[in-house]
Each structure stands twice: as C-alpha cells, then as structure tokens.
N, C-alpha and C. Protein backbone atom coordinates (compact mmCIF):
# COMPACT_ATOMS: atom_id res chain seq x y z
N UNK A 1 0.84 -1.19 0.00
CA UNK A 1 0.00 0.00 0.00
C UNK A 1 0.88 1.24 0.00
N UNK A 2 0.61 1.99 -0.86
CA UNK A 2 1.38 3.28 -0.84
C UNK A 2 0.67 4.72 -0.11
N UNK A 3 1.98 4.77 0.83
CA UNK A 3 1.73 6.01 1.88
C UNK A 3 1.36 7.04 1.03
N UNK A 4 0.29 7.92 1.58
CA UNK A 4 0.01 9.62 1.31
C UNK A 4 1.17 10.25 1.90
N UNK A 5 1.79 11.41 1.15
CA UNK A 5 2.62 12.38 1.70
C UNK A 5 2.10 13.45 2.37
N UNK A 6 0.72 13.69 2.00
CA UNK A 6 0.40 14.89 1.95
C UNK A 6 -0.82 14.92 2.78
N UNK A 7 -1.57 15.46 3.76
CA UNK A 7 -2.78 15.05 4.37
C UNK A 7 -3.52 15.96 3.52
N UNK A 8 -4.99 15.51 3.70
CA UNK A 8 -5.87 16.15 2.72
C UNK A 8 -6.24 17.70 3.30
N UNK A 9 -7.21 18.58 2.95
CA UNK A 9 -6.85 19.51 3.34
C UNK A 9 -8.31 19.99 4.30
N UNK A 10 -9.04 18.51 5.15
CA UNK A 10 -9.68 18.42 6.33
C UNK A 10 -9.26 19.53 7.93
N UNK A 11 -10.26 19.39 8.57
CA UNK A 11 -9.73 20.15 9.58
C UNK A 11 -9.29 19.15 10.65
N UNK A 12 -9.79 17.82 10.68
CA UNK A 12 -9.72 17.32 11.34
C UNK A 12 -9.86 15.71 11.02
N UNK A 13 -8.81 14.66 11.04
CA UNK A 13 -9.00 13.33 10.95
C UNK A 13 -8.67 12.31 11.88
N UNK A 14 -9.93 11.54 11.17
CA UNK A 14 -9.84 10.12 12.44
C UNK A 14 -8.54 9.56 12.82
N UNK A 15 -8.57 8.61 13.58
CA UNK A 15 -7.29 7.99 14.05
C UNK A 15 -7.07 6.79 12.96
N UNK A 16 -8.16 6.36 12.06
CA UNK A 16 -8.00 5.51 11.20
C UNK A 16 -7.41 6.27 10.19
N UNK A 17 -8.00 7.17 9.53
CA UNK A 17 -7.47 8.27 8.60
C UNK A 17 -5.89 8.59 8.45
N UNK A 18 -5.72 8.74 9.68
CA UNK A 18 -4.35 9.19 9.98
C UNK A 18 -3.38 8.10 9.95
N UNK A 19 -4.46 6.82 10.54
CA UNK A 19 -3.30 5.78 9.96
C UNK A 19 -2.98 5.63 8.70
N UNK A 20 -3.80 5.40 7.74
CA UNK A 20 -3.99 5.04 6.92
C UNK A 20 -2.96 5.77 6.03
N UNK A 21 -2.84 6.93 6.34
CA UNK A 21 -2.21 8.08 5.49
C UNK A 21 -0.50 7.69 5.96
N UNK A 22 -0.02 7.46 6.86
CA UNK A 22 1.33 6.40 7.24
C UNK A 22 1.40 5.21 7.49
N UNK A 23 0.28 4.36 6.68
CA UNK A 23 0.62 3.08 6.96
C UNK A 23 1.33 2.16 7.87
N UNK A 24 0.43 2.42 9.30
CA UNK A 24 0.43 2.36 10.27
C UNK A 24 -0.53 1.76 10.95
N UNK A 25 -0.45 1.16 11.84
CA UNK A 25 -1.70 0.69 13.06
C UNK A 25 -2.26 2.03 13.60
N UNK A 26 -3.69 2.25 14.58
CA UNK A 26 -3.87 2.98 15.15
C UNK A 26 -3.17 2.64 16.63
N UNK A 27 -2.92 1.40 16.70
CA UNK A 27 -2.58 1.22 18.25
C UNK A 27 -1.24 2.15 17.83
N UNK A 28 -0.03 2.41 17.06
CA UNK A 28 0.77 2.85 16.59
C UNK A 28 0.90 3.86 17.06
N UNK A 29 0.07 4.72 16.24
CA UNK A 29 -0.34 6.22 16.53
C UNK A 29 -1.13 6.96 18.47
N UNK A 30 -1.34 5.86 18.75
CA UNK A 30 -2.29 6.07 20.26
C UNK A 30 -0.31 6.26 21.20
N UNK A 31 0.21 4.87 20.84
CA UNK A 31 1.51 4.75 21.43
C UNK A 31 2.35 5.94 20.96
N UNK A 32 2.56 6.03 20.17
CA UNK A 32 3.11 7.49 19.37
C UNK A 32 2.56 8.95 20.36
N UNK A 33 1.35 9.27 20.74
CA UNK A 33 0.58 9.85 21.62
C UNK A 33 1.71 10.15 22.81
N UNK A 34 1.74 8.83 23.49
CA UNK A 34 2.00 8.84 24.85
C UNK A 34 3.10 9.51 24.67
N UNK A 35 4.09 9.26 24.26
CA UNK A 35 5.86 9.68 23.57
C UNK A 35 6.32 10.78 23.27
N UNK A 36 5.34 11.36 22.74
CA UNK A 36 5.96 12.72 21.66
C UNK A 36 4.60 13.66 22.14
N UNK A 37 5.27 14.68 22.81
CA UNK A 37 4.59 16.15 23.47
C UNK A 37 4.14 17.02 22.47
N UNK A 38 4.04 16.04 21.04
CA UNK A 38 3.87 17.57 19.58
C UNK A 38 2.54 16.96 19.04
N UNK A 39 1.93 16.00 19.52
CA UNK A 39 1.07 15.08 19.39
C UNK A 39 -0.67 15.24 20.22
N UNK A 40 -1.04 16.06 19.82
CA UNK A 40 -1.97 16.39 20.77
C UNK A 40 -3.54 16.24 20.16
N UNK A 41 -4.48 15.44 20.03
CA UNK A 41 -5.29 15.37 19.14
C UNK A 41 -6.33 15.86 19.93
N UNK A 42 -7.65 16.34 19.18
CA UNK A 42 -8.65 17.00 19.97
C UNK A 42 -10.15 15.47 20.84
N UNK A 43 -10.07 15.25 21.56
CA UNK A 43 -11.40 14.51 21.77
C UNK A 43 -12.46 14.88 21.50
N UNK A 44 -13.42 14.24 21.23
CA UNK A 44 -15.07 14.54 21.49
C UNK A 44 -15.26 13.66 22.52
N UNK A 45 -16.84 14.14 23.18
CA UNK A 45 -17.12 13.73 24.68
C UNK A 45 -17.10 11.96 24.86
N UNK A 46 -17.07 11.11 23.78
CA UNK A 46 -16.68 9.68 24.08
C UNK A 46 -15.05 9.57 23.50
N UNK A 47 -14.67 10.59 23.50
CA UNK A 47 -12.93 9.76 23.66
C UNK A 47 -12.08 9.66 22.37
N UNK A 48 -13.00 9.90 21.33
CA UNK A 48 -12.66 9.65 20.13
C UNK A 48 -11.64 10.87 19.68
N UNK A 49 -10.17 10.38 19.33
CA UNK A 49 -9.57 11.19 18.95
C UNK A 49 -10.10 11.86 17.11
N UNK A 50 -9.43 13.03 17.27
CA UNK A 50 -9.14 13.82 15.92
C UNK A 50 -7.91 14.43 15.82
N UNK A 51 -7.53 14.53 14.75
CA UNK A 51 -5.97 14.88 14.55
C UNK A 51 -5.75 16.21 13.93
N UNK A 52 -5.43 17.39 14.00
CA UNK A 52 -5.56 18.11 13.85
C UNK A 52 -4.23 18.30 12.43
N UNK A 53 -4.00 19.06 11.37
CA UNK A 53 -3.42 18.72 10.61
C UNK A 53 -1.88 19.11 11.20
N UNK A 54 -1.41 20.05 12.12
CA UNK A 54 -0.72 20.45 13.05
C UNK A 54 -0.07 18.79 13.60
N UNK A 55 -0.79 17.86 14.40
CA UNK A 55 -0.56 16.81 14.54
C UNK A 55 -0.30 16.07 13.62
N UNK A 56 -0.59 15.72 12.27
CA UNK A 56 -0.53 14.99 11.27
C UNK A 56 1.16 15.44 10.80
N UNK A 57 1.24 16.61 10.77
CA UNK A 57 2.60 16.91 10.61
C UNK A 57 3.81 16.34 11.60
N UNK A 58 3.37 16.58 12.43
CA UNK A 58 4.05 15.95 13.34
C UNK A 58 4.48 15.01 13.05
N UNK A 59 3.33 14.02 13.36
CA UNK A 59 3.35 12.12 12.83
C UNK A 59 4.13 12.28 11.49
N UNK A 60 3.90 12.61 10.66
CA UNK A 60 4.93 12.35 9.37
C UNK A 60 6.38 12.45 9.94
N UNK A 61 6.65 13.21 11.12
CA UNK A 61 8.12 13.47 11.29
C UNK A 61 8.42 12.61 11.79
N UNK A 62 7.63 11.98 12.68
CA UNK A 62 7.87 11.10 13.68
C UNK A 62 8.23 9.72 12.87
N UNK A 63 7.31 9.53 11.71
CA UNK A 63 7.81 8.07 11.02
C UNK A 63 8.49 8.23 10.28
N UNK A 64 8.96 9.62 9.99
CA UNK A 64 10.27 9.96 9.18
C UNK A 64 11.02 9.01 9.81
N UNK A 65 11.34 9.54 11.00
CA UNK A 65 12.76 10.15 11.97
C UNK A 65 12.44 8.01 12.05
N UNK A 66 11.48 7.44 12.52
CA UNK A 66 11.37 6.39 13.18
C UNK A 66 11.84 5.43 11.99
N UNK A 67 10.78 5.26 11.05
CA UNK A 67 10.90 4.50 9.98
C UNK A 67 11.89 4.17 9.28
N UNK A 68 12.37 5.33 8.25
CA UNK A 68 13.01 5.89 7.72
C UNK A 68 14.41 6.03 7.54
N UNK A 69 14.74 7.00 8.68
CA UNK A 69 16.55 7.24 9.72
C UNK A 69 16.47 6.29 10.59
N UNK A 70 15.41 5.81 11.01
CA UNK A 70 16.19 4.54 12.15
C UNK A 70 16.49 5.18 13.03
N UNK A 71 16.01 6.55 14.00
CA UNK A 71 16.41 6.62 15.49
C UNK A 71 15.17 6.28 16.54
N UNK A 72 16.02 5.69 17.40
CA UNK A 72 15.10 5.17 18.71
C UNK A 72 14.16 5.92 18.73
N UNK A 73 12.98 5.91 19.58
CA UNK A 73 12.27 6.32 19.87
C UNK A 73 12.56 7.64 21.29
N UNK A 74 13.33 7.76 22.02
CA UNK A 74 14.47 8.58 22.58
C UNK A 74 15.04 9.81 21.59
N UNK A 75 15.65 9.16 20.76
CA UNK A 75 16.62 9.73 19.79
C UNK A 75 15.12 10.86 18.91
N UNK A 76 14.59 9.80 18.61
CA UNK A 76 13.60 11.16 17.36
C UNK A 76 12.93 12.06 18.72
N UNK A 77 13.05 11.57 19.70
CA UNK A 77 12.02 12.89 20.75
C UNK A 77 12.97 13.72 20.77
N UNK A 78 14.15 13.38 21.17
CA UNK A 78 15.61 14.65 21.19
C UNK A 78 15.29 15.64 19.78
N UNK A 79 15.64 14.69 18.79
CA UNK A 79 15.59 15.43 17.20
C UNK A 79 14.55 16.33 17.27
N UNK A 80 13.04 15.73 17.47
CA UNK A 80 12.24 16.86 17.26
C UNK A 80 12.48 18.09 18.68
N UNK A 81 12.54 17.87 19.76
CA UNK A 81 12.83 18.87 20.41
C UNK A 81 13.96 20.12 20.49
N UNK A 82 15.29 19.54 19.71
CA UNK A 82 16.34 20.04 19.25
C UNK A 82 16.24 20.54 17.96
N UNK A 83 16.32 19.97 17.00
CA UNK A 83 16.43 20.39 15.61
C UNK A 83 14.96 20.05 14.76
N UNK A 84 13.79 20.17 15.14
CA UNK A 84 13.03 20.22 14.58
C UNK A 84 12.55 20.51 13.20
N UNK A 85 13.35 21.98 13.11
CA UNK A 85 12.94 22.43 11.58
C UNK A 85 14.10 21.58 10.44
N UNK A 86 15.31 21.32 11.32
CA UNK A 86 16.03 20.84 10.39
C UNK A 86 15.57 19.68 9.96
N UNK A 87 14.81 18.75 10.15
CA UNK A 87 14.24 17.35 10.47
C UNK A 87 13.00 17.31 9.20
N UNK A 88 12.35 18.85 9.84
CA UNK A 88 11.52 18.95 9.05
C UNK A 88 11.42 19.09 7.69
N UNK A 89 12.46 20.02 7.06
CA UNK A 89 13.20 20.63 6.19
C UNK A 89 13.83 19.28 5.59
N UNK A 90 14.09 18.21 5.97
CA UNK A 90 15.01 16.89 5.39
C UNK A 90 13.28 16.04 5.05
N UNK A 91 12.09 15.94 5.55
CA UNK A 91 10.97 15.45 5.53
C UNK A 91 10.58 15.87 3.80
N UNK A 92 10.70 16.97 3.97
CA UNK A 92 9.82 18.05 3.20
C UNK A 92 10.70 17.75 1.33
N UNK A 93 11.89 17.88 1.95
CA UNK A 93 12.58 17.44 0.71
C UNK A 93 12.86 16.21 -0.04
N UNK A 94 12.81 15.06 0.98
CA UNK A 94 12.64 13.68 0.48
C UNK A 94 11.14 13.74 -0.04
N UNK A 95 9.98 14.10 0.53
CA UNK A 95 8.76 14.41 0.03
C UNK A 95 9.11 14.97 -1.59
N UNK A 96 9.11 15.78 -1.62
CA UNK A 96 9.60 16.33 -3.08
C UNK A 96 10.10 15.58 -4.11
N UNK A 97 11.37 14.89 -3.18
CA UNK A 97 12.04 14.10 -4.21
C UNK A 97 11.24 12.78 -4.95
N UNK A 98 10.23 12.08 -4.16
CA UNK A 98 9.53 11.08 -3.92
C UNK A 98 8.48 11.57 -5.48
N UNK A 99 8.25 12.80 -4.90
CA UNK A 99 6.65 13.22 -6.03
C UNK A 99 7.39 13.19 -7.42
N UNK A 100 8.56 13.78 -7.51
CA UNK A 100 9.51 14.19 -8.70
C UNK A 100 9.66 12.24 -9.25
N UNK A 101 10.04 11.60 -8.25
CA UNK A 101 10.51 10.15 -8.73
C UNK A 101 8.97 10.03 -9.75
N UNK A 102 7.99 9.53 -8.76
CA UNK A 102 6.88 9.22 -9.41
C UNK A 102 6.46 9.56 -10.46
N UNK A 103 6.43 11.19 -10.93
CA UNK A 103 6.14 11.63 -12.25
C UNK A 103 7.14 11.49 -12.85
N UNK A 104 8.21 11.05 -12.74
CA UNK A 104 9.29 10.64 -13.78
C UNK A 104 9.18 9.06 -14.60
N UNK A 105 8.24 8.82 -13.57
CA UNK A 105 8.36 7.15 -13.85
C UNK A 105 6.60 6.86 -14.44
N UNK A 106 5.82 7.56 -14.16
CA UNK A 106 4.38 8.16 -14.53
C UNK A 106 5.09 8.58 -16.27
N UNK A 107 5.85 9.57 -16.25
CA UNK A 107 5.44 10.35 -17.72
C UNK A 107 6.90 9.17 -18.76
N UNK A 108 7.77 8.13 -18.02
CA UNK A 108 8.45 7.44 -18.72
C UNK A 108 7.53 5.98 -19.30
N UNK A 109 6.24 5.40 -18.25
CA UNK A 109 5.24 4.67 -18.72
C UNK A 109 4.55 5.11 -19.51
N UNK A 110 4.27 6.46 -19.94
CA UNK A 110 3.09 7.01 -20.94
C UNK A 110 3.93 7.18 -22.03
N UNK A 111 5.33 7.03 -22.06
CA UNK A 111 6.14 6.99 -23.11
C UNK A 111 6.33 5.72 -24.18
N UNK A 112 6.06 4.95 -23.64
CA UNK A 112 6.32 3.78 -23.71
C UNK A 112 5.19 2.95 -24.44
C-alpha cells in the first residue's frame, strides 16, 4: 500500500485516517501519543480522537525520523525537540524528491 505524503486539506481526521495516510496501526499512533509532546489530538465527549493537521505533521516526522533514519524512539524525541525544523526541512525534501521520482516514472510509462 502506498503512503500519502500529503494530508488532505480536512480540519480534522480520524485515528484511522491518519493511519492510513502512514501506513500504520492505530494502536501505533495512540503509542506514538504517549511519547511525543507535539502530538496532541482534539477529543469529542466519548474519547474519540481527531488529529488536527498540526498533529498529522508531526506524525509524518515522527515516522520519518522512526521509519526511515532509524532513530530510537528517545533519539527522534531529542531530534524533534532540538532540531526540529532541520528534520523537518530533510521530511519536506525527500517528500519532493519522492513526487519528482513518481512523475518521472508516470510520464516514462506514458512513453512507452
């Protein structure tokens, strides 16, 4: 299944949604919660999280830093608390590079 880069441009998504968009468990994302202080989703009165796109950003960094680079779960809380934008800024550009791959390989099949 291929990850979304990009969250849609909602105010607010489910905890399935959000998985779905990092190909991820929700238990994932709940555990992710406890860990990372940038993670803050809104409840309604039974409990049900929403993710605010603020949070969704986040989570992309987080399975950057996790997935991705391979630092502990320790290590990416340091990163985002320390160098955040730089982290972010390395997210944002592999993103790019990713969309650029695809339409390269999109407009080399329509060639063909």
């Amino acid at each position: 299944m291929k990850r979304k880069t990009q969250p849609d441009q909602k105010l607010y998504h489910t905890i399935g949604e959000a998985a779905r968009m990092l190909d991820v468990n929700a238990s994932t994302l709940r555990f992710w919660e406890k860990e990372f202080d940038c993670i803050k989703p809104f409840r309604n009165k039974r409990g049900i999280r929403f993710y605010h796109p603020e949070d969704l950003e986040c989570l992309q960094l987080i399975h950057y830093l996790l997935k991705e680079k391979g630092f502990t779960i320790p290590g990416a809380r340091e990163q985002i608390r320390n160098n955040r934008k730089q982290a972010a800024t390395q997210l944002d550009l592999v993103n790019t590079l990713r969309r650029t791959r695809d339409f390269l390989i999109m407009l080399r099949d329509s060639i063909d």
